[in-house]
N, C-alpha and C. Protein backbone atom coordinates (compact mmCIF):
# COMPACT_ATOMS: atom_id res chain seq x y z
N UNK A 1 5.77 20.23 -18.83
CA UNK A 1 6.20 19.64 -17.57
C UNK A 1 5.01 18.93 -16.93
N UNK A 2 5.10 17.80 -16.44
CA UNK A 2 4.15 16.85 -15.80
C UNK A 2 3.67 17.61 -14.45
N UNK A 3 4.43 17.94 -14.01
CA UNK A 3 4.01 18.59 -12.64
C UNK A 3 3.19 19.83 -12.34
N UNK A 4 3.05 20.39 -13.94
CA UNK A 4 2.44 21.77 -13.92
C UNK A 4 0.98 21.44 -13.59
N UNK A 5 0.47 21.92 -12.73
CA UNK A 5 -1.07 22.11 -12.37
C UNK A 5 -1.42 20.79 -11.38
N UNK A 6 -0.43 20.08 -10.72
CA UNK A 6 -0.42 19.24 -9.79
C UNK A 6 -0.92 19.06 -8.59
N UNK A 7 -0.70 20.71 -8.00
CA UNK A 7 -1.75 20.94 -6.63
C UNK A 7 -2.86 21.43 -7.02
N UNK A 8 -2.95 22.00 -8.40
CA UNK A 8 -4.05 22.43 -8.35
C UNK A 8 -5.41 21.34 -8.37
N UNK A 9 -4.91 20.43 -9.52
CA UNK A 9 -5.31 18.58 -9.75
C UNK A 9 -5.78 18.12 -8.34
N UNK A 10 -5.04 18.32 -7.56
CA UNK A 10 -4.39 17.30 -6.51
C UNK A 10 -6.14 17.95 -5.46
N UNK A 11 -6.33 20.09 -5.77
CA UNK A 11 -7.03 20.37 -4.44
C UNK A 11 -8.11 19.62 -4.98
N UNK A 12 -8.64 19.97 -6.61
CA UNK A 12 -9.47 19.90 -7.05
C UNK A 12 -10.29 18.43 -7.34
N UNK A 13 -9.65 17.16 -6.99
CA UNK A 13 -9.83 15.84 -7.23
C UNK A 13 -10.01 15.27 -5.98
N UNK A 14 -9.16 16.14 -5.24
CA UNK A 14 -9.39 15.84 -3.46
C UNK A 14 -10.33 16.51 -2.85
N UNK A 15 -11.17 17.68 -3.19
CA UNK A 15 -12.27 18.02 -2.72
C UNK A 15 -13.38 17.37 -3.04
N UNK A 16 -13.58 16.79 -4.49
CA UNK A 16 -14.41 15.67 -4.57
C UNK A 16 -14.38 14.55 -3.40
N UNK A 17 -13.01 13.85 -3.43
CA UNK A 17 -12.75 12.80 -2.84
C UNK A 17 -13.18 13.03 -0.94
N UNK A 18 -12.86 14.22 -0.38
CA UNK A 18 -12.84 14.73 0.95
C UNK A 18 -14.96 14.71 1.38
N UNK A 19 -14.89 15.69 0.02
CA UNK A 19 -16.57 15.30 0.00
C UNK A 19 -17.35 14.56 0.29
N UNK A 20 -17.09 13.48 -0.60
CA UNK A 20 -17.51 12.44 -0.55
C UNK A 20 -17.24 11.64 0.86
N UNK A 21 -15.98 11.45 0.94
CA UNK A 21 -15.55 10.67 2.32
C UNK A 21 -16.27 11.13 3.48
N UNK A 22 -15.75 12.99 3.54
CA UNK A 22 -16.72 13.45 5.25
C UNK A 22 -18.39 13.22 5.14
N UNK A 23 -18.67 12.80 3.68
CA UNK A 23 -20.19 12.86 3.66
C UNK A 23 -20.58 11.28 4.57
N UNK A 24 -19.60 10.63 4.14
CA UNK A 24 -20.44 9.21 4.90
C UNK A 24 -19.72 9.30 6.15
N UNK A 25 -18.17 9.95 6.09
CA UNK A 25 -18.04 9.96 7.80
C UNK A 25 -18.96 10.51 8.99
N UNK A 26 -19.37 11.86 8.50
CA UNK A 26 -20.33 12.59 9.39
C UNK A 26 -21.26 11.92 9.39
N UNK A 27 -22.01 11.06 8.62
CA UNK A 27 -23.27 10.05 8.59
C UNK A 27 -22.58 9.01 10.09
N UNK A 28 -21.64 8.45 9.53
CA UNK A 28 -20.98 7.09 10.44
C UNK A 28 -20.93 7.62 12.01
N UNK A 29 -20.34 9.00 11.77
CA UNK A 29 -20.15 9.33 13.56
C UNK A 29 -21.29 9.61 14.33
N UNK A 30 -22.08 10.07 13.61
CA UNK A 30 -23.93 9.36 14.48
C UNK A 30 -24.37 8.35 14.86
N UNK A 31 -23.79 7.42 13.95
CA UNK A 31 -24.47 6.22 14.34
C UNK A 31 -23.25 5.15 14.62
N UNK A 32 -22.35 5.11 14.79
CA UNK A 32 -21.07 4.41 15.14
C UNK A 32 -20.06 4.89 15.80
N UNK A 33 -19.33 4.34 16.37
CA UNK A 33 -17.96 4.80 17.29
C UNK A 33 -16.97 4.96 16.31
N UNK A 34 -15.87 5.90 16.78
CA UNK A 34 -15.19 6.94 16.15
C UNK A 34 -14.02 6.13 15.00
N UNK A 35 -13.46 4.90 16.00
CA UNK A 35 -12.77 3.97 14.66
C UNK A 35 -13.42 3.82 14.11
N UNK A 36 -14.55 2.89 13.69
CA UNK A 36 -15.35 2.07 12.73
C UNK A 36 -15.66 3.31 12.02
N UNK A 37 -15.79 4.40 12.14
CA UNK A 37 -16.70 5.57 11.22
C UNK A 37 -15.35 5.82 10.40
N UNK A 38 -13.96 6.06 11.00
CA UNK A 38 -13.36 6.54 10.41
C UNK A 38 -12.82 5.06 9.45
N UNK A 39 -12.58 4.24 9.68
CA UNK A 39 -12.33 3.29 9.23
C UNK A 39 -13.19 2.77 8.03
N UNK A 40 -14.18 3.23 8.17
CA UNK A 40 -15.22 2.90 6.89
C UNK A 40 -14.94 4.09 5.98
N UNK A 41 -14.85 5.09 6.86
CA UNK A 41 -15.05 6.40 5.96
C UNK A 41 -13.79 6.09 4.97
N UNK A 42 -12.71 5.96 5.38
CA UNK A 42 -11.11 5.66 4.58
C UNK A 42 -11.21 4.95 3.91
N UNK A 43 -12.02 3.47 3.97
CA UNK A 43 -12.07 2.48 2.77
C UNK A 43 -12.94 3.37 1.47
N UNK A 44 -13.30 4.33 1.96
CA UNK A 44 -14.48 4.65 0.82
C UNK A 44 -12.72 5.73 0.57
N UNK A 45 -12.26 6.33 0.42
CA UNK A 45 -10.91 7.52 0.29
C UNK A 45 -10.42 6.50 -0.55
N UNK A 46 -9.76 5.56 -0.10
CA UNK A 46 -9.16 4.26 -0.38
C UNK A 46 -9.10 4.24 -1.90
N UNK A 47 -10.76 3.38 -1.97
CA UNK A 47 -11.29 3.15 -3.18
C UNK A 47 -11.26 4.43 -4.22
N UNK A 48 -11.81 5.34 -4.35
CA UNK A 48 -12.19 6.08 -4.71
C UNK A 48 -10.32 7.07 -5.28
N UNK A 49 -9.90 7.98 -4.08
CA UNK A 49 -8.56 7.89 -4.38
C UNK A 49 -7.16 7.71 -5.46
N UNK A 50 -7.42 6.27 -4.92
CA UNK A 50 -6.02 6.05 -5.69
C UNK A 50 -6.01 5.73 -7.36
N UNK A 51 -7.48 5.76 -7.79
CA UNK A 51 -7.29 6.15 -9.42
C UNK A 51 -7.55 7.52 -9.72
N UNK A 52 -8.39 7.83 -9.13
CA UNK A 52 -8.34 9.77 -9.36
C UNK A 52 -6.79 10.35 -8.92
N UNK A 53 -6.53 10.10 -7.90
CA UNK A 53 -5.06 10.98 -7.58
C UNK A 53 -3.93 10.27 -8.76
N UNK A 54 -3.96 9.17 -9.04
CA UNK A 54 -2.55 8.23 -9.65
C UNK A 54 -2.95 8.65 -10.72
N UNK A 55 -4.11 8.60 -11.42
CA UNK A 55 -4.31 8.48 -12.95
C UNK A 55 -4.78 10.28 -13.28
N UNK A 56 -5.46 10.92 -12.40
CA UNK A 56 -5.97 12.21 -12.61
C UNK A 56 -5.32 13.33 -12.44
N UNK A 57 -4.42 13.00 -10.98
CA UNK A 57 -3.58 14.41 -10.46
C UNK A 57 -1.95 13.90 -10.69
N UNK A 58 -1.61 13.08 -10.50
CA UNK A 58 -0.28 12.34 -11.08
C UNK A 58 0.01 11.82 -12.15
N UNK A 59 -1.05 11.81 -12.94
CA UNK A 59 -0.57 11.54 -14.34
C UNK A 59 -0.27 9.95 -14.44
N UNK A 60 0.26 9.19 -13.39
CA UNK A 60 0.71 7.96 -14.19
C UNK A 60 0.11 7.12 -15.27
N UNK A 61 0.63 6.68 -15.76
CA UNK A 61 0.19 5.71 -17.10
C UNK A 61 -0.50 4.44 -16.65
N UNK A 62 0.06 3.94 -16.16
CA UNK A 62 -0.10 2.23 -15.41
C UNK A 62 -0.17 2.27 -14.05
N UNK A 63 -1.05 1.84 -13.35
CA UNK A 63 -0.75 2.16 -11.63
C UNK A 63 -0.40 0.83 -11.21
N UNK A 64 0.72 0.99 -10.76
CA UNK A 64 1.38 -0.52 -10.50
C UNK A 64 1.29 -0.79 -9.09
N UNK A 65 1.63 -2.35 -8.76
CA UNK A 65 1.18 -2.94 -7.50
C UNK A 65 2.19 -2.10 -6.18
N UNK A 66 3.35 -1.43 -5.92
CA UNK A 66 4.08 -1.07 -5.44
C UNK A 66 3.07 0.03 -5.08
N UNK A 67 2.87 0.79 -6.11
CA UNK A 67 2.16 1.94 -6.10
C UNK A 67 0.76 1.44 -5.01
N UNK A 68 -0.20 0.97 -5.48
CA UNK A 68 -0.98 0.19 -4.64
C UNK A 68 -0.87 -0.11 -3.11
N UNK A 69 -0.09 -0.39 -2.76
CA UNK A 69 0.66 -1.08 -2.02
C UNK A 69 1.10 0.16 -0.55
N UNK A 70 1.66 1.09 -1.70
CA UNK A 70 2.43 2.34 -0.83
C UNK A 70 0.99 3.00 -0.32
N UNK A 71 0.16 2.84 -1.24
CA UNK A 71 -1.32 4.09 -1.20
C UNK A 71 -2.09 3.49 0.16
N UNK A 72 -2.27 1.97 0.02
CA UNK A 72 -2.61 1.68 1.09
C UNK A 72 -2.21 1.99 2.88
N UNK A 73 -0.75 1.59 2.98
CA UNK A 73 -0.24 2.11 3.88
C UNK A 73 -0.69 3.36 4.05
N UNK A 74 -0.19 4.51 3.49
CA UNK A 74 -0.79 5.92 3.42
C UNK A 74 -1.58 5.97 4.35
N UNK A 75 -2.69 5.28 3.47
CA UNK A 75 -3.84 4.88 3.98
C UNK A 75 -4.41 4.58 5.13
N UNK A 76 -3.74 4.09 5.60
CA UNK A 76 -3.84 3.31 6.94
C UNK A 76 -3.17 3.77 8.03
N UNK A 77 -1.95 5.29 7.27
CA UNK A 77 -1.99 6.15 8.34
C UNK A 77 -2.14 7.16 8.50
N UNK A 78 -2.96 7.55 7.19
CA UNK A 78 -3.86 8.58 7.52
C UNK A 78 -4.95 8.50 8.39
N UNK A 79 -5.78 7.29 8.46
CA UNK A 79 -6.74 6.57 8.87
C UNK A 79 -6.21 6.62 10.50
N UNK A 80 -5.25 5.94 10.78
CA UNK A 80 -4.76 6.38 12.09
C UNK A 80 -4.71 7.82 12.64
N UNK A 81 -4.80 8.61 11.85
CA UNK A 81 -4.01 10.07 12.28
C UNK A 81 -5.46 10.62 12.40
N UNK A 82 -6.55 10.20 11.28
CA UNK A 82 -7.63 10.84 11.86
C UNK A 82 -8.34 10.34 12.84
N UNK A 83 -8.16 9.44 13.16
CA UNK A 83 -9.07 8.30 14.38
C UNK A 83 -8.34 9.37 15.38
N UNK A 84 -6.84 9.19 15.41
CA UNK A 84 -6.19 9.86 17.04
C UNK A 84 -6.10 11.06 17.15
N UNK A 85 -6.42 11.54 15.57
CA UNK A 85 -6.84 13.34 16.11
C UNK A 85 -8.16 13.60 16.44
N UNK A 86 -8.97 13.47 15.94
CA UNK A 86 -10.59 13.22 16.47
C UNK A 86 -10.86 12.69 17.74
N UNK A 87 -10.01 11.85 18.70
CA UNK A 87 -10.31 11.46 19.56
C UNK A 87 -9.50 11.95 20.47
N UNK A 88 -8.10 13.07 20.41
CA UNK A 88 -7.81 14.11 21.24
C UNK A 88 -8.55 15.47 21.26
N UNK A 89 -9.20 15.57 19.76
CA UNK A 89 -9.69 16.85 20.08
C UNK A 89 -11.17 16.79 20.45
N UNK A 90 -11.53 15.58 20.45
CA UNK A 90 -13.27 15.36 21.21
C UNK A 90 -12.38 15.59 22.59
N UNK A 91 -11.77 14.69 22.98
CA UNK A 91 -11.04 14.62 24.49
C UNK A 91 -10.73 16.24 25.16
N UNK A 92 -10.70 17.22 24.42
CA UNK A 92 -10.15 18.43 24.75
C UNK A 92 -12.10 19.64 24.89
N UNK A 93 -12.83 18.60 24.41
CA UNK A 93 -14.39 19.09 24.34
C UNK A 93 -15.05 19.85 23.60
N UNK A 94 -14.23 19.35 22.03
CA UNK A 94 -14.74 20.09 20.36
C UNK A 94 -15.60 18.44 20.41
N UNK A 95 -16.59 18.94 19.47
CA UNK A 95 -17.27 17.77 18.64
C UNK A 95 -16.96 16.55 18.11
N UNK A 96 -16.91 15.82 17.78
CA UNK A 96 -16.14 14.54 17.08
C UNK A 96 -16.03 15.56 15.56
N UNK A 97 -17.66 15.94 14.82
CA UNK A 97 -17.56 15.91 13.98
C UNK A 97 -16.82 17.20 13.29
N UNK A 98 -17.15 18.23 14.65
CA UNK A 98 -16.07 19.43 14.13
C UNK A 98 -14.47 19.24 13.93
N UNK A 99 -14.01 18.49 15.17
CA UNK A 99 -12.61 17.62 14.86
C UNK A 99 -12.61 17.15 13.70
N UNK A 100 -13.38 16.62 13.32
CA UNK A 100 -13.18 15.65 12.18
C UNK A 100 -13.06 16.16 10.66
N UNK A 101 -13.89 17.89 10.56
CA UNK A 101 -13.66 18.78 9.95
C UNK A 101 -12.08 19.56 10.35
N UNK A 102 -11.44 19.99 11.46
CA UNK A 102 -10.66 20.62 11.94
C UNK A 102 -9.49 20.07 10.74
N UNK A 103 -9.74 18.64 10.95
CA UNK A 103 -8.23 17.96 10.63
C UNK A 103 -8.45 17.83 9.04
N UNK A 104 -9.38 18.24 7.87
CA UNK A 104 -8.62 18.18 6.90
C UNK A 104 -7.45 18.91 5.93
N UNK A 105 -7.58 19.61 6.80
CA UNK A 105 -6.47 20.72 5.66
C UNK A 105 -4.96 19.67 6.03
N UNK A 106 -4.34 19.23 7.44
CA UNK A 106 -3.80 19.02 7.62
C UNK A 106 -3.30 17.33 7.28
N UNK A 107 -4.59 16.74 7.19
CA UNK A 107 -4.50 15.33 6.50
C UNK A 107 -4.19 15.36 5.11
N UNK A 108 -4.80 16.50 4.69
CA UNK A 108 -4.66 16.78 2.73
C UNK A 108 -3.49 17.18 2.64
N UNK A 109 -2.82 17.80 3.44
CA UNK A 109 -1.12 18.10 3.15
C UNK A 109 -0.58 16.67 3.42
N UNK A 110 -0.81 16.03 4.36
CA UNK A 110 0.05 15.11 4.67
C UNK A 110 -0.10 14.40 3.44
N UNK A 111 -1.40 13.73 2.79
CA UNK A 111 -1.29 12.97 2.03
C UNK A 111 -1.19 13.28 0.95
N UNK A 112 -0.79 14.65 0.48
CA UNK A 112 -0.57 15.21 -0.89
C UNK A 112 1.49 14.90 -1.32
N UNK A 113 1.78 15.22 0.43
CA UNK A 113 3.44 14.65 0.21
C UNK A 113 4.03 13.34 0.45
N UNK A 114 2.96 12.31 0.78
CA UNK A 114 3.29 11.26 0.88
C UNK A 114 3.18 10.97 -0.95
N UNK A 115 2.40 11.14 -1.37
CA UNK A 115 1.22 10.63 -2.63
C UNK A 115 2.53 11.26 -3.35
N UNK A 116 3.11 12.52 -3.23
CA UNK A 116 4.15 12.90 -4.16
C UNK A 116 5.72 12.05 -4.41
N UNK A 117 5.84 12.08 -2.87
CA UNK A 117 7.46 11.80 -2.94
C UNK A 117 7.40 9.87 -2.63
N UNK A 118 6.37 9.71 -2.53
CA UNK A 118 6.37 8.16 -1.89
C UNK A 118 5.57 7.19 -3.08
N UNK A 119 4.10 7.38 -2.65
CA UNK A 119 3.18 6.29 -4.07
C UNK A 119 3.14 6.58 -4.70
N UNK A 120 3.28 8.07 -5.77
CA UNK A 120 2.97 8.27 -6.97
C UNK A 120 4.45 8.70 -7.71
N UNK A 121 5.37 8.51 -7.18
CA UNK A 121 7.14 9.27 -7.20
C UNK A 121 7.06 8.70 -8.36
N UNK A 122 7.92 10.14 -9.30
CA UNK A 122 8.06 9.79 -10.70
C UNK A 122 9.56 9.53 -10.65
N UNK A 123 9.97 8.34 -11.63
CA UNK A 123 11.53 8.68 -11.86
C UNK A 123 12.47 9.54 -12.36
N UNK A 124 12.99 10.10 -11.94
CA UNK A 124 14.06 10.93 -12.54
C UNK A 124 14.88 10.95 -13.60
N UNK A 125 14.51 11.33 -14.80
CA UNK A 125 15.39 11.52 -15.99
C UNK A 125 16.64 12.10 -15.71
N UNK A 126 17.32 10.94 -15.69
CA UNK A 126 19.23 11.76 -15.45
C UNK A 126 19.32 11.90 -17.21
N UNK A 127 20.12 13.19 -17.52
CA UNK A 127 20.80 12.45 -18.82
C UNK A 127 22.26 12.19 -18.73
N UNK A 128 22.04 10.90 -19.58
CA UNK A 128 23.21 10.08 -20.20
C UNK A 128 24.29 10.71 -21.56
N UNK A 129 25.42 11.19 -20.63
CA UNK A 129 26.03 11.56 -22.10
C UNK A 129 26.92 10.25 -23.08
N UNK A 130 26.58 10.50 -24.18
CA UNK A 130 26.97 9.44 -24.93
C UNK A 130 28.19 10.00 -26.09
């Protein structure tokens, strides 16, 4: 079954990926305001991402432009979701950068069921009786 070991793929390819990303975000939120950090930080998720998750934790064969396409969006609202959670929970008088830690468990779910049922959705083998 394709799906066997999927979250596990999914924690294990995304802790690289999370790594990497909070490593230059927490760099960015020192020295830049809270969009532009997060906004840079996501192009680096972006890049990085959508061939490890499509080709590593989803298995696909070919990553097609749809696919692409969907990841970006994602993208762009995940990117939203961490800009406006980081900037309610600085607003509430946590850290930017502890916020910015706070919110991944909850960004990694979100984008583990978008990435499932949305950009990386496999088709469904009906069978055909003949």
């Amino acid at each position: 079954m394709q799906s066997s070991g999927r979250k596990r793929r999914f924690l294990g390819y995304g802790a690289l990926n999370v790594l990497v990303t909070n490593l230059v975000l927490q760099g960015l939120l020192l020295v830049a305001g809270t969009g532009l950090a997060t906004l840079l930080s996501q192009s680096v998720n972006v890049a990085l991402g959508f061939v490890l998750y499509g080709k590593k934790v989803f298995r696909v064969e070919r990553l097609q432009k749809r696919s692409a396409l969907s990841y970006l969006v994602m993208a762009l609202l995940l990117w939203w979701c961490n800009w406006a959670g980081i900037t309610a929970l600085a607003g509430s008088g946590l850290s930017r950068n502890l916020a910015a830690l706070l919110l991944i468990p909850v960004l990694a779910a979100l984008s583990y069921t978008l990435q499932k049922l949305v950009v990386f959705r496999q088709p469904t083998n009906t069978a055909v009786l003949k």
